[in-house]
Protein backbone atom coordinates (compact mmCIF):
# COMPACT_ATOMS: atom_id res chain seq x y z
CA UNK A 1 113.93 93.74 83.96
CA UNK A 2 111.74 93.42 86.91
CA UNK A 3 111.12 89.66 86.58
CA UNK A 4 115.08 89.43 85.73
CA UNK A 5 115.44 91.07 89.02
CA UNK A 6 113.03 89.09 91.22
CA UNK A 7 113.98 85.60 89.61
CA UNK A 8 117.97 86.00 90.39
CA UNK A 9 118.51 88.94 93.20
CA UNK A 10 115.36 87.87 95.41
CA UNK A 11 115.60 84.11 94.90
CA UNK A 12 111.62 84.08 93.89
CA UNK A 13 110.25 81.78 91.50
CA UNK A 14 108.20 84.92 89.55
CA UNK A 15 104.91 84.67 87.62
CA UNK A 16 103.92 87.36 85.21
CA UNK A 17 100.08 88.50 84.68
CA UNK A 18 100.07 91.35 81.66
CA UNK A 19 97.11 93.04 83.56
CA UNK A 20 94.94 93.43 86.27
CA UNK A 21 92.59 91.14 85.51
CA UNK A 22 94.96 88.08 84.91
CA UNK A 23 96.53 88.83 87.96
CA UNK A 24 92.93 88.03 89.90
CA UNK A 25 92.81 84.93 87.84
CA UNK A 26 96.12 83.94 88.92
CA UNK A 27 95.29 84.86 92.61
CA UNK A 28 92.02 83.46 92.67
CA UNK A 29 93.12 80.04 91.15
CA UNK A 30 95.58 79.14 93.73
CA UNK A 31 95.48 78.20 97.24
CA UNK A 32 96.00 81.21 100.19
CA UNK A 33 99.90 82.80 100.25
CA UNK A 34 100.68 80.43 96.88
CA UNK A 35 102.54 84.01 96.29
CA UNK A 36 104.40 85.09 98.82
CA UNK A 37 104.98 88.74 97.35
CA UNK A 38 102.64 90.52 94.49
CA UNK A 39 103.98 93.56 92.44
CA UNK A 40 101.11 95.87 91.53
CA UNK A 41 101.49 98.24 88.74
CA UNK A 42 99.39 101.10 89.27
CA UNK A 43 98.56 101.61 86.10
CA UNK A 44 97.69 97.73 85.04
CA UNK A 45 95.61 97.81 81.94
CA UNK A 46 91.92 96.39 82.23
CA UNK A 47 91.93 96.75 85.82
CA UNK A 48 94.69 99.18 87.68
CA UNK A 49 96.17 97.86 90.69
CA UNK A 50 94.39 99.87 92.98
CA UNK A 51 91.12 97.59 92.12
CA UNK A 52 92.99 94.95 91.87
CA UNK A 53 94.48 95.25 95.34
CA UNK A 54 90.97 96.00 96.68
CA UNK A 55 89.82 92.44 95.10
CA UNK A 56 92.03 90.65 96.43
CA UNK A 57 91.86 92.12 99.95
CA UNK A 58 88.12 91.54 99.78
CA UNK A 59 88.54 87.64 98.35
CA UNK A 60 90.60 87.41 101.35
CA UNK A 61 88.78 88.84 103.68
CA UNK A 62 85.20 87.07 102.18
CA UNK A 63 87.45 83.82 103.33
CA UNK A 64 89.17 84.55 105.92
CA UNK A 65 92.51 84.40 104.42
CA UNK A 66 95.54 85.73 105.41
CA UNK A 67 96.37 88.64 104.02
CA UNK A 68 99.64 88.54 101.22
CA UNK A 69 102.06 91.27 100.78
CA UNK A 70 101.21 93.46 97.99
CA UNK A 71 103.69 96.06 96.94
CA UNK A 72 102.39 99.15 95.03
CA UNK A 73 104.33 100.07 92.48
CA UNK A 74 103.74 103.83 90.66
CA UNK A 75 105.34 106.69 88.61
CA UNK A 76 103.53 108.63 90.87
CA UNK A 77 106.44 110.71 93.45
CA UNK A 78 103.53 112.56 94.99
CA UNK A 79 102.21 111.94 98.18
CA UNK A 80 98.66 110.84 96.93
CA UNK A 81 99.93 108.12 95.27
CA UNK A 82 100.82 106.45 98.82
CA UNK A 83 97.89 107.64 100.62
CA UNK A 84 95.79 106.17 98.05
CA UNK A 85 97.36 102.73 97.89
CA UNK A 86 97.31 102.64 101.10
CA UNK A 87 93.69 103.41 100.81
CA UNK A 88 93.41 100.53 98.56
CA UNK A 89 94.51 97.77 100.61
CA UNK A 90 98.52 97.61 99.74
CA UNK A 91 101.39 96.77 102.06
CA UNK A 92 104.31 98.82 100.52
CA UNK A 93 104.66 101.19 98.29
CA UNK A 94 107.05 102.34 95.67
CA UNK A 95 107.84 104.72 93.01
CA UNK A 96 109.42 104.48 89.32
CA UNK A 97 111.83 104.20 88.55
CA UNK A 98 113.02 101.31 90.61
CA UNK A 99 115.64 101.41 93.14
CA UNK A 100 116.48 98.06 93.10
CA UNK A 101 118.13 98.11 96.65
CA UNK A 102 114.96 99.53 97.80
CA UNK A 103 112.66 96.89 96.08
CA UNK A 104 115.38 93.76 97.22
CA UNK A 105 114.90 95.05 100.84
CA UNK A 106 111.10 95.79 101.04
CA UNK A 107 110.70 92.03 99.43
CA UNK A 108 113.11 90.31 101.48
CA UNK A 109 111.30 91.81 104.67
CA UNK A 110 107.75 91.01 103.14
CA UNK A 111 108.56 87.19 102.70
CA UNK A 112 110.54 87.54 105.98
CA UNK A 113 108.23 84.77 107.94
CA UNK A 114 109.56 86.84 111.14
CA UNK A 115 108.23 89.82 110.30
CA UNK A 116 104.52 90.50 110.48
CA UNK A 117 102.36 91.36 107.80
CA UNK A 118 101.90 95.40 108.50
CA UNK A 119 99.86 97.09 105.88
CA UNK A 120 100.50 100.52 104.61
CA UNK A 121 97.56 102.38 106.17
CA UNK A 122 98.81 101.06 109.57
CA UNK A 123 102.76 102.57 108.78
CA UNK A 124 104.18 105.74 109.45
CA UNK A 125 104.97 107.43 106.52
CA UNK A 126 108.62 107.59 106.54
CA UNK A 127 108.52 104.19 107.38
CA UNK A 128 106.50 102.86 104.97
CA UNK A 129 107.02 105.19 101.22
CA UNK A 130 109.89 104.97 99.07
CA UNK A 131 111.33 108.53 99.24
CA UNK A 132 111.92 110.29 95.68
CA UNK A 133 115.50 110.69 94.73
């Protein structure tokens, strides 16, 4: 549903990586901001997103890459769930289940070439969590 979603709401050509690890391999295989937008699962088999997030962040910063948006995505409603992905490195942050208006507009703004590349640490809170419904 989520790939459905990204392929014909956001306009994004979408890769899928079944866990954390893949998704590294993916990442580390391709040039710097080949994705424009990554989707994190928390709870990624092999390795969760929070390490994977952290990985990436530190490939990036090894390189002195710019940094690409990484949203967070958790079941987690609680308010540890943010702090800690924002602990980990991530941009945005969001909760299942989706609200897809939610998810369209935090993409559109994270590929936004306008918009600078804010990580979550560095955001408010109301500005930068999903709020449970």
């Amino acid at each position: 549903m989520l790939t459905h979603f990204l392929g014909k709401i956001c306009f994004l050509d979408v890769e899928k990586a079944w866990d954390g690890q893949q998704c590294l391999d993916k990442v580390f295989s391709q040039e710097p901001l080949h994705y424009k937008v990554i989707i994190c699962d928390i709870q990624m088999p092999i390795k969760d997103g929070y390490v994977t997030c952290r990985e990436i962040r530190k490939w990036e910063e090894d390189n002195k890459y710019p940094s690409v948006p990484i949203i967070a995505l958790s079941a987690n409603i609680m308010s540890e769930g943010r702090r800690d992905s924002a602990a980990a490195g991530f941009t945005n942050y969001t909760t299942k289940p989706v609200d897809w208006k939610v998810l369209g507009d935090m993409i559109m703004d994270l590929v936004n070439p306008e918009t600078p590349h804010m990580f979550l640490r560095d955001r408010p809170i109301e500005a930068g969590s999903t709020p449970p419904k």
